[in-house]
N, C-alpha and C. Protein backbone atom coordinates (compact mmCIF):
# COMPACT_ATOMS: atom_id res chain seq x y z
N UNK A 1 11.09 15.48 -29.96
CA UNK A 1 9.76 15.77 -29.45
C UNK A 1 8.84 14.56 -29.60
N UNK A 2 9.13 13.71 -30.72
CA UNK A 2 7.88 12.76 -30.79
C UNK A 2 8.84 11.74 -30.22
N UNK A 3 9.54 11.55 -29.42
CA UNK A 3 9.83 10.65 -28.64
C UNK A 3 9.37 10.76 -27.10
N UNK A 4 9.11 11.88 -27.02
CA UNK A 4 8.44 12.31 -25.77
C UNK A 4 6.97 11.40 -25.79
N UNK A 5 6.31 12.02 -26.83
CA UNK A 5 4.91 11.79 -26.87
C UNK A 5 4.95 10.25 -27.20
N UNK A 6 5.64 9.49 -27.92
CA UNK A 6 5.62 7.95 -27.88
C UNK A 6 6.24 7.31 -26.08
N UNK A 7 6.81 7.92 -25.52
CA UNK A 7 7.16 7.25 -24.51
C UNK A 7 5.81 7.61 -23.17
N UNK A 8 5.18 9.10 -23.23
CA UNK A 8 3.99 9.12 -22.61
C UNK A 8 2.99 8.26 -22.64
N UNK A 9 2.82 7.71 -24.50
CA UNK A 9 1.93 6.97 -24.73
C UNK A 9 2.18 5.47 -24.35
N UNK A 10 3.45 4.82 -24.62
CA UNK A 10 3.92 3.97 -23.74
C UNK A 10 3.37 3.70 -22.57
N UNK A 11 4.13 4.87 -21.97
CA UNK A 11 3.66 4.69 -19.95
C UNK A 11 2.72 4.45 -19.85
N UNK A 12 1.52 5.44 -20.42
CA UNK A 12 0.50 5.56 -19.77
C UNK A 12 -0.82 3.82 -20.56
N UNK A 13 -0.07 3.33 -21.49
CA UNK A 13 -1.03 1.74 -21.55
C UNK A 13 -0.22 1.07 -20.55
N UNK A 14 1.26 1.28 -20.15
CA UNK A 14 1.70 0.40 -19.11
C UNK A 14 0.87 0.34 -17.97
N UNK A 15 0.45 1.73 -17.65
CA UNK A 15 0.08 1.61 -16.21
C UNK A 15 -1.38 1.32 -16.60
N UNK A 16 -2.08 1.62 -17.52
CA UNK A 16 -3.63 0.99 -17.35
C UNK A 16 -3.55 -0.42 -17.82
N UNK A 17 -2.53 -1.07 -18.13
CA UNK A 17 -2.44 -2.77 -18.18
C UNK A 17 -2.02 -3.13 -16.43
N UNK A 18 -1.10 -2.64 -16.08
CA UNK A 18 -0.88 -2.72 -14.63
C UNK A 18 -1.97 -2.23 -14.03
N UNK A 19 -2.87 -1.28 -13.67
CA UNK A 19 -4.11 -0.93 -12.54
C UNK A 19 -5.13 -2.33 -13.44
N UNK A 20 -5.36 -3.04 -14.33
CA UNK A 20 -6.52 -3.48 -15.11
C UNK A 20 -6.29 -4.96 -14.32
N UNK A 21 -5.03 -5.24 -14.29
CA UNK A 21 -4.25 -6.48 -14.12
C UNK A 21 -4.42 -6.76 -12.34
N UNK A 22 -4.36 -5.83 -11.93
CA UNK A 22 -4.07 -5.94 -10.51
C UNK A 22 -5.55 -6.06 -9.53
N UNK A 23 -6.52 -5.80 -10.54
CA UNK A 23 -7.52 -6.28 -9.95
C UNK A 23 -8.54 -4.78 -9.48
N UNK A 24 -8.21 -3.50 -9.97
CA UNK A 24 -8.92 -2.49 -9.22
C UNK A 24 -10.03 -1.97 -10.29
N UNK A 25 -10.96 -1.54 -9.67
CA UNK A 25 -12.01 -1.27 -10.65
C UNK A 25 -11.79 0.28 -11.47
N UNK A 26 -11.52 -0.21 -12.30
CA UNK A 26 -11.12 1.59 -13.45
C UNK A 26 -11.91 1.49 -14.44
N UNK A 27 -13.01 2.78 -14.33
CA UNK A 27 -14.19 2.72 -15.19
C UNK A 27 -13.49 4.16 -16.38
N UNK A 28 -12.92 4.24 -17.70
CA UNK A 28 -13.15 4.79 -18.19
C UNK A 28 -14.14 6.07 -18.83
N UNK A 29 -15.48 5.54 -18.30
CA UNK A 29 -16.63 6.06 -18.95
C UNK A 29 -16.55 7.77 -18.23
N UNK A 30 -17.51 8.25 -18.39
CA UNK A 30 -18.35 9.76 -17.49
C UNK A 30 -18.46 9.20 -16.59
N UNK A 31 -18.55 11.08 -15.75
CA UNK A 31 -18.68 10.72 -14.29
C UNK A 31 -20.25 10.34 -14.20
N UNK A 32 -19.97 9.40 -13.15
CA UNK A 32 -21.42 8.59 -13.08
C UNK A 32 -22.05 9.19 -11.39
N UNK A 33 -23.65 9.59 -11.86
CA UNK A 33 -24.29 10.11 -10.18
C UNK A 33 -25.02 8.63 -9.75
N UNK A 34 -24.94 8.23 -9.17
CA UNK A 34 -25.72 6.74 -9.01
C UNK A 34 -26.62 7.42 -8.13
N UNK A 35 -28.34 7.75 -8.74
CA UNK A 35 -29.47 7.95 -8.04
C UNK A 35 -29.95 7.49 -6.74
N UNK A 36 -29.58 5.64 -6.85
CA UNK A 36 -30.11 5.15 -6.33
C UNK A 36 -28.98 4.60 -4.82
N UNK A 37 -28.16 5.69 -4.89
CA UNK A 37 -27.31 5.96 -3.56
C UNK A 37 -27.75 5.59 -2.20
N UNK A 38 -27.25 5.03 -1.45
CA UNK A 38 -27.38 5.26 0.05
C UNK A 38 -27.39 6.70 0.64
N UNK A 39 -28.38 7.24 0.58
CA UNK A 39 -27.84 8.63 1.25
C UNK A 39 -28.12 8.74 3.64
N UNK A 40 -27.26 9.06 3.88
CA UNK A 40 -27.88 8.82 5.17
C UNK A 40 -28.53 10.01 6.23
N UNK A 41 -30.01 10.57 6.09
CA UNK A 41 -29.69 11.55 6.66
C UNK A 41 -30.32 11.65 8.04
N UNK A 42 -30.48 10.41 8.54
CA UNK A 42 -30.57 9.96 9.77
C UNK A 42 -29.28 10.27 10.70
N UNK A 43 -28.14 10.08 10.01
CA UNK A 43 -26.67 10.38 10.80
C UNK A 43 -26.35 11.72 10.78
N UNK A 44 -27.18 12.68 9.89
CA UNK A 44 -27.00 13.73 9.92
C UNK A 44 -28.03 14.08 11.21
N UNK A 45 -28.67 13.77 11.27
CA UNK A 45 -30.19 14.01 12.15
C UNK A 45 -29.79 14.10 13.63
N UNK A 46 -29.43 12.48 13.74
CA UNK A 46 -28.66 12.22 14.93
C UNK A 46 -27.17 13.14 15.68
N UNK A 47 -26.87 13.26 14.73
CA UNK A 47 -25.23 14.42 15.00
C UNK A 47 -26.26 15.90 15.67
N UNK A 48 -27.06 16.22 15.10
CA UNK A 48 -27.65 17.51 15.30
C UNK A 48 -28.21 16.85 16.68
N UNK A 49 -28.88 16.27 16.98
CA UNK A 49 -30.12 15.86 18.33
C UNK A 49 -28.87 15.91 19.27
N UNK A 50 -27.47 15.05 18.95
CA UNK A 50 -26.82 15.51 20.20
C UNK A 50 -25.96 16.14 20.31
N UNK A 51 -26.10 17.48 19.60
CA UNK A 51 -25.72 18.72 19.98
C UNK A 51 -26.59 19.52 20.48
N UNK A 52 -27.57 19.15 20.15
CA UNK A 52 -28.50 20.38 21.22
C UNK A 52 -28.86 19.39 22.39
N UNK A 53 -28.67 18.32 22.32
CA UNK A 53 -28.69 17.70 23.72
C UNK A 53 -27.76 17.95 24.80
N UNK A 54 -26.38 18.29 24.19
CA UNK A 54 -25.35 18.70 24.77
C UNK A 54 -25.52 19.95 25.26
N UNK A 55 -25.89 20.98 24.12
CA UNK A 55 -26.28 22.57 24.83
C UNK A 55 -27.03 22.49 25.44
N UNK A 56 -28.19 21.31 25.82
CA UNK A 56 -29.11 21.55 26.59
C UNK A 56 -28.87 20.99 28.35
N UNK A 57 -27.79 20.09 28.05
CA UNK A 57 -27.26 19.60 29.37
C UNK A 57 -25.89 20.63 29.77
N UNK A 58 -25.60 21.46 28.76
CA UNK A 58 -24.22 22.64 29.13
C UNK A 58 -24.85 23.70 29.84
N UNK A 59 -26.18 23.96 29.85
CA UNK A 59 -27.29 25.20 29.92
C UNK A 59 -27.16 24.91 31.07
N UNK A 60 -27.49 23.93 31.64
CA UNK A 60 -28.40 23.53 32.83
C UNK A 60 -27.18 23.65 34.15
C-alpha cells in the first residue's frame, strides 16, 4: 500500500516539474475572480439587435 502512495507522490512532482519546465502558467493558489476583467456586453447587445433585426426583416 505505501508503495502506491510513494509512487503517486512521485508522479505527481514529475508532472508539476514537467508542466513548470515546459513553460505553462500553473498557479497553485485559490481560485482567483479578476474584477478588473474584460467583460463584453456590447457583443451581447449586438447578438440581440440582430435578432430582432432579423425578426423584423422575417415579419415583413
Amino acid at each position: 500500500m505505501w508503495k502506491i502512495i510513494v509512487g503517486f507522490v512521485v508522479f505527481a512532482a514529475l508532472a508539476l516539474f514537467v508542466l513548470m519546465k515546459s513553460g505553462g502558467s500553473i498557479d497553485m493558489g485559490d481560485e482567483k475572480h479578476d474584477v478588473g476583467a474584460a467583460h463584453e456586453p456590447a457583443a451581447s447587445a449586438a447578438v440581440a439587435e440582430a435578432a430582432s433585426a432579423r425578426t423584423s426583416a422575417a415579419s415583413q
